[in-house]
C-alpha atoms as a PDB file:
ATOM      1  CA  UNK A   1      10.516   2.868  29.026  1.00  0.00           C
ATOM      2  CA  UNK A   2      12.363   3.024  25.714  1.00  0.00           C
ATOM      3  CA  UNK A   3      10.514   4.362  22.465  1.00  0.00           C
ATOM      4  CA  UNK A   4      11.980   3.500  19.155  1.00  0.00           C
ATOM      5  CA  UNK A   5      10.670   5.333  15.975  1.00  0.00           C
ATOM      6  CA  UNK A   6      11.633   4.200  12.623  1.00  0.00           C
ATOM      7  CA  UNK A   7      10.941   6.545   9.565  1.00  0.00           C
ATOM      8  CA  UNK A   8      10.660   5.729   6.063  1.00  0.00           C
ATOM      9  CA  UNK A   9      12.160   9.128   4.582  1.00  0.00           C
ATOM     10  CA  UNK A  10      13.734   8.497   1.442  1.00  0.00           C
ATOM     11  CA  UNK A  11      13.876   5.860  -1.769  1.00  0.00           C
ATOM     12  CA  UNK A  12      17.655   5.722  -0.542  1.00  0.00           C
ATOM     13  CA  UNK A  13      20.382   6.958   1.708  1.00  0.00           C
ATOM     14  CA  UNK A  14      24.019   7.308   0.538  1.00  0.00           C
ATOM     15  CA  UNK A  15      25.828   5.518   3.471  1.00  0.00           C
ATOM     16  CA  UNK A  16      29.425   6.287   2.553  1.00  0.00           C
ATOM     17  CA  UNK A  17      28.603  10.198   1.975  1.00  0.00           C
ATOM     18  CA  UNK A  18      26.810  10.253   5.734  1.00  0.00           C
ATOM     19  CA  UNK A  19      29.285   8.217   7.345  1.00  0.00           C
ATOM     20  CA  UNK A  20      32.212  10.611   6.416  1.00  0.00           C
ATOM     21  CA  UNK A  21      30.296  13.485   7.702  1.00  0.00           C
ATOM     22  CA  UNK A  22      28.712  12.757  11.057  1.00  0.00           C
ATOM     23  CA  UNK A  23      31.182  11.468  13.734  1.00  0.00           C
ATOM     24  CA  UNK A  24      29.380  10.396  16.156  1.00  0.00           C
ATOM     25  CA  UNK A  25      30.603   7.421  18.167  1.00  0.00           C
ATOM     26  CA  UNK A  26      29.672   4.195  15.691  1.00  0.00           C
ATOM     27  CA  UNK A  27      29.251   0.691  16.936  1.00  0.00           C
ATOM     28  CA  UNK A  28      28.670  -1.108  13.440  1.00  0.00           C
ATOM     29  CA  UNK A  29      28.709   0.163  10.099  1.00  0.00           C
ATOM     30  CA  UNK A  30      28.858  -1.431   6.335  1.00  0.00           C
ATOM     31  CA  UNK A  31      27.812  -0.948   3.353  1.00  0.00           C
ATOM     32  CA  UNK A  32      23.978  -1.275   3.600  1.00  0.00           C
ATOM     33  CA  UNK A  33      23.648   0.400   7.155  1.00  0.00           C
ATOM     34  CA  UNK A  34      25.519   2.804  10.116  1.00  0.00           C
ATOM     35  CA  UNK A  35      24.670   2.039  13.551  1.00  0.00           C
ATOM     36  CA  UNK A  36      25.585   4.792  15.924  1.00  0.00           C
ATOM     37  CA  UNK A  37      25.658   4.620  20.143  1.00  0.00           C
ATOM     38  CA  UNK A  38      25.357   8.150  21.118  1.00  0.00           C
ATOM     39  CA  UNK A  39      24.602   7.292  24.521  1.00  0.00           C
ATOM     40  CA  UNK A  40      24.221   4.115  26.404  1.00  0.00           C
ATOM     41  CA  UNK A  41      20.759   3.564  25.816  1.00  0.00           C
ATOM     42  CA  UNK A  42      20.663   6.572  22.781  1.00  0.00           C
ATOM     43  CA  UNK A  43      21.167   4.864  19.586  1.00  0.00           C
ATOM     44  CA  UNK A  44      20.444   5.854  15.459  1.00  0.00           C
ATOM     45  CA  UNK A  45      20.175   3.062  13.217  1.00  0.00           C
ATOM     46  CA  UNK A  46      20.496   4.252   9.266  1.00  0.00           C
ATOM     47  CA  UNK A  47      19.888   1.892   6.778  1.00  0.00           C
ATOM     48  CA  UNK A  48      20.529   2.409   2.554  1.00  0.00           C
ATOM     49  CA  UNK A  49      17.180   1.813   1.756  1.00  0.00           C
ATOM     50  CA  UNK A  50      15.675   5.093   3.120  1.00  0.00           C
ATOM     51  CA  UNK A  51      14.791   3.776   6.867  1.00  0.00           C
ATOM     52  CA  UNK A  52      16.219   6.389   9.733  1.00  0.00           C
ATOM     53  CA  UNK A  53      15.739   4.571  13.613  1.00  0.00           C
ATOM     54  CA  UNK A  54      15.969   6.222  16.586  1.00  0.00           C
ATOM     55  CA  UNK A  55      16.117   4.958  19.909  1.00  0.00           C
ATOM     56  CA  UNK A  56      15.910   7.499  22.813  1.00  0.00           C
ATOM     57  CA  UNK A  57      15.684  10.375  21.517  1.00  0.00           C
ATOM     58  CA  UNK A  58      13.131  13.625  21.515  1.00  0.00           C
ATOM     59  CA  UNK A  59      10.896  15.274  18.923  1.00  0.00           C
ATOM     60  CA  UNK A  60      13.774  17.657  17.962  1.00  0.00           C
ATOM     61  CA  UNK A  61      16.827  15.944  18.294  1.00  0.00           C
ATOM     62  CA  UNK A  62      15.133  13.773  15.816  1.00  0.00           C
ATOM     63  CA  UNK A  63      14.049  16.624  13.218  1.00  0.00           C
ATOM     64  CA  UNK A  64      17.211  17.749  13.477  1.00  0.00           C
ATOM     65  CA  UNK A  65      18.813  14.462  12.554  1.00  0.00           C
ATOM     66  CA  UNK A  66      16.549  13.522   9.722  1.00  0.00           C
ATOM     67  CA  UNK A  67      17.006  17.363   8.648  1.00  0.00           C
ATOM     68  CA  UNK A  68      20.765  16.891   8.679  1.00  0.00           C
ATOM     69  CA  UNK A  69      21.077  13.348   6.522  1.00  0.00           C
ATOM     70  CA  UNK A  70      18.425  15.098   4.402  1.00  0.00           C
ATOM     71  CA  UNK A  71      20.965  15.429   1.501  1.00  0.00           C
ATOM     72  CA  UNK A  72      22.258  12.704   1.443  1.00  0.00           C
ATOM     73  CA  UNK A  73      18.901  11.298   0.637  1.00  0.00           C
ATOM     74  CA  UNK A  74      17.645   9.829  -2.688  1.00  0.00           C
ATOM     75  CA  UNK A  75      14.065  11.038  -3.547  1.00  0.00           C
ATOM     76  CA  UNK A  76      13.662  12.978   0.226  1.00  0.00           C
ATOM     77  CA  UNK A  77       9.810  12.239   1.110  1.00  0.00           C
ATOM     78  CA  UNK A  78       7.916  15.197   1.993  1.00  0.00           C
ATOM     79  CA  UNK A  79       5.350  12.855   3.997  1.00  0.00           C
ATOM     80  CA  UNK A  80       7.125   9.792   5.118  1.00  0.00           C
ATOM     81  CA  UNK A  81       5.980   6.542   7.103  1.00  0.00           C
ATOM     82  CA  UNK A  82       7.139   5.938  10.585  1.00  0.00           C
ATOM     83  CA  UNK A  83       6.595   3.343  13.440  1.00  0.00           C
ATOM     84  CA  UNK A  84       6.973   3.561  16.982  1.00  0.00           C
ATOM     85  CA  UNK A  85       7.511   0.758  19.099  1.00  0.00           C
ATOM     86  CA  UNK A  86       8.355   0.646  23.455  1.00  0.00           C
ATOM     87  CA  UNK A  87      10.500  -1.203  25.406  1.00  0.00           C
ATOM     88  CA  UNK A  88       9.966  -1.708  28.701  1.00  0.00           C
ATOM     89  CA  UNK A  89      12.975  -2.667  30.111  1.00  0.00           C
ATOM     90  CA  UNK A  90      14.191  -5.177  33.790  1.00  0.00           C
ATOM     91  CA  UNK A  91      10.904  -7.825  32.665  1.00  0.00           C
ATOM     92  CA  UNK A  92      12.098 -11.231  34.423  1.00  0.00           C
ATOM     93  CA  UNK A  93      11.658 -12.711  30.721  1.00  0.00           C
ATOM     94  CA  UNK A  94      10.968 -11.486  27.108  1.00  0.00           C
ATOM     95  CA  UNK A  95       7.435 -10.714  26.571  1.00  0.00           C
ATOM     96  CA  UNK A  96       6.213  -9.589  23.105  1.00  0.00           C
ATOM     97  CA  UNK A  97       3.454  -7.325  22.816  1.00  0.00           C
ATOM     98  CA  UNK A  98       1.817  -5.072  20.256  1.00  0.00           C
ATOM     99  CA  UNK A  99       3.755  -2.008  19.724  1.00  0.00           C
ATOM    100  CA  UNK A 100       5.424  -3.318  23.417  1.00  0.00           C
ATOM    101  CA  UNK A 101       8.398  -5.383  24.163  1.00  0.00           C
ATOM    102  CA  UNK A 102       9.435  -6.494  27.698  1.00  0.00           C
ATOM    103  CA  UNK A 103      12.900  -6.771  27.397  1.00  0.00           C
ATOM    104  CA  UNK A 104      14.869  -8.773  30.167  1.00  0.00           C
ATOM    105  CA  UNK A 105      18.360  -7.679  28.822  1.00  0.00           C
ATOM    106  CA  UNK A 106      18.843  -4.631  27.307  1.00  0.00           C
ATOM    107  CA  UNK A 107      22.300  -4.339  25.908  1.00  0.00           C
ATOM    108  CA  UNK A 108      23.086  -2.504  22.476  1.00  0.00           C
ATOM    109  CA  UNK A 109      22.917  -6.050  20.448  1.00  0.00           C
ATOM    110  CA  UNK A 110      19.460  -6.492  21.866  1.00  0.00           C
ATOM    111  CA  UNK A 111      18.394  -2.607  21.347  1.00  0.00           C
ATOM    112  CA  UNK A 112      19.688  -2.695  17.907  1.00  0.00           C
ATOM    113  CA  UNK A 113      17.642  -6.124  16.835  1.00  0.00           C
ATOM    114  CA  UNK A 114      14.860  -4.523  18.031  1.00  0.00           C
ATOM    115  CA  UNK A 115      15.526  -1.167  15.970  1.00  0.00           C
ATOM    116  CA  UNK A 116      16.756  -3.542  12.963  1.00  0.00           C
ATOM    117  CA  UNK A 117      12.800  -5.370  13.240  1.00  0.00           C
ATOM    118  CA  UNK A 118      11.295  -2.028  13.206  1.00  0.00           C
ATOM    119  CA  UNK A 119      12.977  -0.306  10.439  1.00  0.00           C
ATOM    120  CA  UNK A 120      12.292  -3.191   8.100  1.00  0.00           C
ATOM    121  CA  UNK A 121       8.645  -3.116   9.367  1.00  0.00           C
ATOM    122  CA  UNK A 122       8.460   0.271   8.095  1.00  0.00           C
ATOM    123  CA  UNK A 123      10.231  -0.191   5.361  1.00  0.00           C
ATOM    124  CA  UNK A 124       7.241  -3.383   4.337  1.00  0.00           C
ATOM    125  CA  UNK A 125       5.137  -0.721   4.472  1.00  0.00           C
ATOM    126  CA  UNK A 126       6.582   1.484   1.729  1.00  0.00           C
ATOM    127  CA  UNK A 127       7.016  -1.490  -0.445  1.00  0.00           C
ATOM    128  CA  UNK A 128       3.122  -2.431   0.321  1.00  0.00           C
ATOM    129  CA  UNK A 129       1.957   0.963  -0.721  1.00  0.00           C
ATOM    130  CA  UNK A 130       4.198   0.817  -3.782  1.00  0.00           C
ATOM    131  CA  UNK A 131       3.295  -2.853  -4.493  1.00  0.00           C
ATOM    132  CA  UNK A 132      -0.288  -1.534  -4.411  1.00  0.00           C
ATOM    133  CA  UNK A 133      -0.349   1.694  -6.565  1.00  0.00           C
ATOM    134  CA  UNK A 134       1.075  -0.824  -9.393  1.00  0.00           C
ATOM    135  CA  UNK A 135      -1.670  -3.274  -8.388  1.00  0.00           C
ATOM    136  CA  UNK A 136      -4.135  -0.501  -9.437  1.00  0.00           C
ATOM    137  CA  UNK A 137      -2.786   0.848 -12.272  1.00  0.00           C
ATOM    138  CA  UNK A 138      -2.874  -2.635 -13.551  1.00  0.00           C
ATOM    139  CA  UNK A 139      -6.249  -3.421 -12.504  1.00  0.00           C
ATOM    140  CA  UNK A 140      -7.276  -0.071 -14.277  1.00  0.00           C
ATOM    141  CA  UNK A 141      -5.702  -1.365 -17.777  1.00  0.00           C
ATOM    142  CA  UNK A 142      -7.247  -4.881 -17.671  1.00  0.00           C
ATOM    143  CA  UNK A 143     -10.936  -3.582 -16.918  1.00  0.00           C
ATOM    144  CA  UNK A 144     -10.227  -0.906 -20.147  1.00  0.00           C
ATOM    145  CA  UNK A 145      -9.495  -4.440 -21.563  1.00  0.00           C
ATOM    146  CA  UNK A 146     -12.222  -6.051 -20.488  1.00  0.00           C
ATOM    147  CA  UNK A 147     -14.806  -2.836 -21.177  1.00  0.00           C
ATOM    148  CA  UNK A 148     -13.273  -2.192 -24.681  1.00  0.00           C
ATOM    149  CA  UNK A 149     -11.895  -5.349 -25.889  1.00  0.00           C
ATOM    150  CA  UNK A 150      -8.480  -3.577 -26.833  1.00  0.00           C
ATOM    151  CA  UNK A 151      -5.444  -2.215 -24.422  1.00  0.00           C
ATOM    152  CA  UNK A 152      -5.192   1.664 -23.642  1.00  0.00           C
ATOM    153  CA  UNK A 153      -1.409   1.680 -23.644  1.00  0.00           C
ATOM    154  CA  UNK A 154       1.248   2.443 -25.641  1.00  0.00           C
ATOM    155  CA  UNK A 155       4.785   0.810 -26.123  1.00  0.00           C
ATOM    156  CA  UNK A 156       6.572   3.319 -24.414  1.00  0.00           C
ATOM    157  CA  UNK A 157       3.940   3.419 -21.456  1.00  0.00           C
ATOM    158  CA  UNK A 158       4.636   0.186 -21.273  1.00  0.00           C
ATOM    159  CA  UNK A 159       7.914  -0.430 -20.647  1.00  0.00           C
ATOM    160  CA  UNK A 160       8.051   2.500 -18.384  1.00  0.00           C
ATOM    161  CA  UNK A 161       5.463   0.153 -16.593  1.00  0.00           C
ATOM    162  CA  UNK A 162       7.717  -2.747 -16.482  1.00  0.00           C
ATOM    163  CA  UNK A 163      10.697  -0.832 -15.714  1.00  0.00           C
ATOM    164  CA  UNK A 164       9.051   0.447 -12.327  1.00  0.00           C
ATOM    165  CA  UNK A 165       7.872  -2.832 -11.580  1.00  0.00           C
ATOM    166  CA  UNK A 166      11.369  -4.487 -11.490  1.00  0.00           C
ATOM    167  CA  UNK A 167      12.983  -1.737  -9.812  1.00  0.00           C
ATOM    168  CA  UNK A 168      10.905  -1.935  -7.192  1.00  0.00           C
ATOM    169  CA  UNK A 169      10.628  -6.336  -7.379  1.00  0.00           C
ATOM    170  CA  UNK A 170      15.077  -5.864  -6.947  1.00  0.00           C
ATOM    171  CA  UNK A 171      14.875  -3.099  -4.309  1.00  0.00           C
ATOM    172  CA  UNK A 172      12.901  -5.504  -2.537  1.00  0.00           C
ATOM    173  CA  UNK A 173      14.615  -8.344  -2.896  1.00  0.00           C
ATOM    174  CA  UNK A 174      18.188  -6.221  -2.225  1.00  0.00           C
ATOM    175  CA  UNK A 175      17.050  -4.331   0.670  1.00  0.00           C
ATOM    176  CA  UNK A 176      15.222  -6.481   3.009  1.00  0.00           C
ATOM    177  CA  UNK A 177      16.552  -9.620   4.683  1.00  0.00           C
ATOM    178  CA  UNK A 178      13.274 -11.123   6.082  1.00  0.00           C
ATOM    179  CA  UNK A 179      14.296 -14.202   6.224  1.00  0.00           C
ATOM    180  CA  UNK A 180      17.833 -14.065   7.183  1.00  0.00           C
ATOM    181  CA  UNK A 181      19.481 -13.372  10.473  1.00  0.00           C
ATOM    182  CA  UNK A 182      22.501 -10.619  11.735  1.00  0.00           C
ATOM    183  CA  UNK A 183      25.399 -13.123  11.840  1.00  0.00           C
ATOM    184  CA  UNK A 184      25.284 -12.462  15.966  1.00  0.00           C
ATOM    185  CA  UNK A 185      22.065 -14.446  16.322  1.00  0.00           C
ATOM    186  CA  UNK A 186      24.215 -17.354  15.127  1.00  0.00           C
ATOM    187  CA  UNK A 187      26.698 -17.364  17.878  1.00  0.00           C
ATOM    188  CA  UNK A 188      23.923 -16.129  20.855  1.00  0.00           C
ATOM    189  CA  UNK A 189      20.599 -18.052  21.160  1.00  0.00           C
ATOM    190  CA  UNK A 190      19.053 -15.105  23.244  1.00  0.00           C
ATOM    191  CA  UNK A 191      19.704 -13.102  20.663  1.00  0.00           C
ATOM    192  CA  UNK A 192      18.324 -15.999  18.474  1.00  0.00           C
ATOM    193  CA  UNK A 193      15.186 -16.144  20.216  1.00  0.00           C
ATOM    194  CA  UNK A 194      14.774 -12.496  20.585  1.00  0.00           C
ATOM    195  CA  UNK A 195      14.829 -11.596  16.246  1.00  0.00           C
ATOM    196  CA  UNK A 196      12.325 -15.109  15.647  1.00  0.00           C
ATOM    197  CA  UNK A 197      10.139 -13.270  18.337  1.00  0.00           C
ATOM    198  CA  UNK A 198      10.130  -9.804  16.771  1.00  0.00           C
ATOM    199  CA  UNK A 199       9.662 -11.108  13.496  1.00  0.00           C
ATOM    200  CA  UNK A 200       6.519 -12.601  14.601  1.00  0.00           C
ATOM    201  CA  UNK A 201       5.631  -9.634  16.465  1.00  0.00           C
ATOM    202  CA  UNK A 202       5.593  -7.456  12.950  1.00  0.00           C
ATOM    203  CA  UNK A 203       4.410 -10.213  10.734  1.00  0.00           C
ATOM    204  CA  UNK A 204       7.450  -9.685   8.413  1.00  0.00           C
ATOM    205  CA  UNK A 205       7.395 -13.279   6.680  1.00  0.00           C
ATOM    206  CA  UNK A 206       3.697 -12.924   5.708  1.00  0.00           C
ATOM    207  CA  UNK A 207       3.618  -9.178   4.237  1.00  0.00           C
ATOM    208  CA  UNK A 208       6.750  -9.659   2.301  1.00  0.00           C
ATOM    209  CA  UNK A 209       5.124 -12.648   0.748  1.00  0.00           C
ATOM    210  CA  UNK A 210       2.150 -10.834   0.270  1.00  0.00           C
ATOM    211  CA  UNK A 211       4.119  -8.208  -1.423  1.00  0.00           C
ATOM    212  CA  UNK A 212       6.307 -10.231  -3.296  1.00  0.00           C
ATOM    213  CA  UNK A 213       2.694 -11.913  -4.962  1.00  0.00           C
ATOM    214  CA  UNK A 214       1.695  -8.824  -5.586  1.00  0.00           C
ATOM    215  CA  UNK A 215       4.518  -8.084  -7.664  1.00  0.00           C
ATOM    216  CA  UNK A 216       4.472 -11.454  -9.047  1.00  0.00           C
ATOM    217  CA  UNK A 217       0.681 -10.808 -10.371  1.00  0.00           C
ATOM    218  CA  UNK A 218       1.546  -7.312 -11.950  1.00  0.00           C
ATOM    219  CA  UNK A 219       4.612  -9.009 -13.987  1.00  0.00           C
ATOM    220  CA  UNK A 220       1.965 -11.629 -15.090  1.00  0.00           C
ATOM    221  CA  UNK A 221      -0.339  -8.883 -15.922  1.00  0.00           C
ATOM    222  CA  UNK A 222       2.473  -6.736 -18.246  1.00  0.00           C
ATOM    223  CA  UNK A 223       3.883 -10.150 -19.835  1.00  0.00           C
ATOM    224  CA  UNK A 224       0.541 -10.155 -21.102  1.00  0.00           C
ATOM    225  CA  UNK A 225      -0.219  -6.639 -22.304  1.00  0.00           C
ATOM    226  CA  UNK A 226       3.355  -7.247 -23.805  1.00  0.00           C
ATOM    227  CA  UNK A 227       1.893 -10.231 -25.738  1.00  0.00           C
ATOM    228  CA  UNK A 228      -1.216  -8.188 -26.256  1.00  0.00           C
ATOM    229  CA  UNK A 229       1.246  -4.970 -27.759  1.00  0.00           C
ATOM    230  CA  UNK A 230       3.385  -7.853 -30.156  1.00  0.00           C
ATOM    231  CA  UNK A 231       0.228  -8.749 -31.226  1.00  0.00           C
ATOM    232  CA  UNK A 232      -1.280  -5.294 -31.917  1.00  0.00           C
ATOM    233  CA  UNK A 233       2.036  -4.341 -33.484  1.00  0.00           C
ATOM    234  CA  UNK A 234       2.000  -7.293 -35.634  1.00  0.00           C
ATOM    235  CA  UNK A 235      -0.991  -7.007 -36.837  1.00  0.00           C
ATOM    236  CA  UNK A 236      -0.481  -3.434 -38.120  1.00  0.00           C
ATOM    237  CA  UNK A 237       2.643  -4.181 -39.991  1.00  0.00           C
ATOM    238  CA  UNK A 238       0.452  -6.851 -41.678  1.00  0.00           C
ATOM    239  CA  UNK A 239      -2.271  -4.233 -43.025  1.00  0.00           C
ATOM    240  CA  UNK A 240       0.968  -2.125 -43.680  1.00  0.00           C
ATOM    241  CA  UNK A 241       2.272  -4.778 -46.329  1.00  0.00           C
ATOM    242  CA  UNK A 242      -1.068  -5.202 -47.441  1.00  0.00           C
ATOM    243  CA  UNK A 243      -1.474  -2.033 -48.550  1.00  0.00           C
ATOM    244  CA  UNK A 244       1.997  -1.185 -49.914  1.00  0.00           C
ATOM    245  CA  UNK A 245       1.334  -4.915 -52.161  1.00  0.00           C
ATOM    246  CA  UNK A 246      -2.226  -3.002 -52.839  1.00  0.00           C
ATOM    247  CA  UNK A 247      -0.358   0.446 -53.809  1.00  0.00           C
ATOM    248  CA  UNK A 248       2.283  -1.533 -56.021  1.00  0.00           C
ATOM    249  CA  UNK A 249      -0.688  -3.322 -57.794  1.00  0.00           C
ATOM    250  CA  UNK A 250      -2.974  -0.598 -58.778  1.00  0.00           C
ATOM    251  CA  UNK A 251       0.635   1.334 -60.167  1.00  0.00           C
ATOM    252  CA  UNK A 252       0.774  -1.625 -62.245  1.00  0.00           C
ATOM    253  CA  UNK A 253      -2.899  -1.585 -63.468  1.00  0.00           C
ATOM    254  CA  UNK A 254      -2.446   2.212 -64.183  1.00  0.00           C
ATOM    255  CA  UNK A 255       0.896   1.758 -66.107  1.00  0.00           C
ATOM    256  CA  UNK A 256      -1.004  -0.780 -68.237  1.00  0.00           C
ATOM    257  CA  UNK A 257      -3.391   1.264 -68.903  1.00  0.00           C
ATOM    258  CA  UNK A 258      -1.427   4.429 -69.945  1.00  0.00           C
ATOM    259  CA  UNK A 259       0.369   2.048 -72.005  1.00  0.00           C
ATOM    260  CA  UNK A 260      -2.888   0.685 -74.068  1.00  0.00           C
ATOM    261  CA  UNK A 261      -4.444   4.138 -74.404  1.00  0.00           C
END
């Protein structure tokens, strides 16, 4: 039996830094990911955004590895999310199980589709977690709303807001490809088969739609505080004039007045 583990370590992984520093033998490798055959059936999948897969390999060799791509990382994560997924290979057909794939070919295309499924599995997960600490935070500001009838942020809060909200809405959309296919499940319906199988397996379609509406819901939520800020700011400038016209007026009333007495 094979065990992959996928770890979410990082926001991000320089890929051109990594790949000039660790030689090992490497089967694919562009811009967005390095895929490495140590061994026949020993393989390390690295991917930009953060995800580190290893098939084959023990408890240390694997510290070691994530310890030694460690600076190369973006934001390292002292508590990072992981996966772990079998393969049991020599099944008469492919069999998909939870956290268990029967495998009746196991070359390094099929190995790697399988690590490829599991690293963006764990990598939905960070991108859940994320999509749901902004989900709170926003809930937190509308029921302030709702309890004191006025928005408890400022401008600048505000846009910092937003500005986490669409990082994370393009990371999402740059970094995983739910809904697309490696180019060799084009020319190989096994291969074909095997990815719409593992995507099924993990549920990937579903909980990057569910994350994408949760992001969707938070940028409805800040176009409105947005409004709500416009509004707010608006309105002060208003009592501003207001009182400068006021100011002006009694100046005038006064100079009158010194002038009669």
């Amino acid at each position: 039996m094979l065990k992959v583990y996928a770890y979410q370590i990082a926001d991000s992984i320089d890929i051109k830094q990594f790949k000039a520093v660790f030689t090992a033998p490497i089967y694919h490798a562009d811009s967005d990911e390095l895929f490495y055959r140590i061994e026949a059936e020993k393989l390390i999948y690295v991917f930009k955004y953060g995800v580190v897969c290893l098939l084959n390999h023990s408890e240390v060799e694997m510290t070691a590895f994530i310890n030694l791509i460690g600076p190369y990382c973006k934001n390292l994560f002292s508590q990072r999310l992981s996966e772990e997924f079998a393969i049991e290979t020599g099944a008469t057909r492919n069999n998909f199980g939870y956290n268990l794939l029967e495998l009746a070919a196991a070359d390094v295309d099929r190995l790697r589709l399988v690590m490829l499924n599991v690293s963006q599995s764990v990598a939905l997960d960070y991108y859940s977690q994320q999509t749901n600490l902004l989900l709170e935070e926003t809930n937190y500001h509308t029921q302030m709303l709702e309890r004191n009838g006025k928005l408890d942020l400022s401008g600048i809060h505000l846009k910092k807001f937003i500005g986490r909200t669409l990082n994370l809405k393009n990371r999402v959309a740059g970094n995983l490809y739910i809904f697309d296919s490696p180019d060799e499940t084009w020319e190989d319906e096994e291969l074909n088969k095997l990815d719409i199988g593992l995507k099924k397996t993990f549920d990937l379609q579903a909980r990057f739609r569910t994350i994408q509406e949760g992001l969707e819901i938070v940028k409805e939520n800040l176009d409105l505080f947005k409004d709500l800020l416009q509004y707010r700011t608006s309105v002060v400038l208003e009592w501003i004039v207001i009182a400068l016209i006021f100011l002006e007026v009694i100046n005038l009333v006064l100079d009158k007045l010194r002038h009669i007495l």
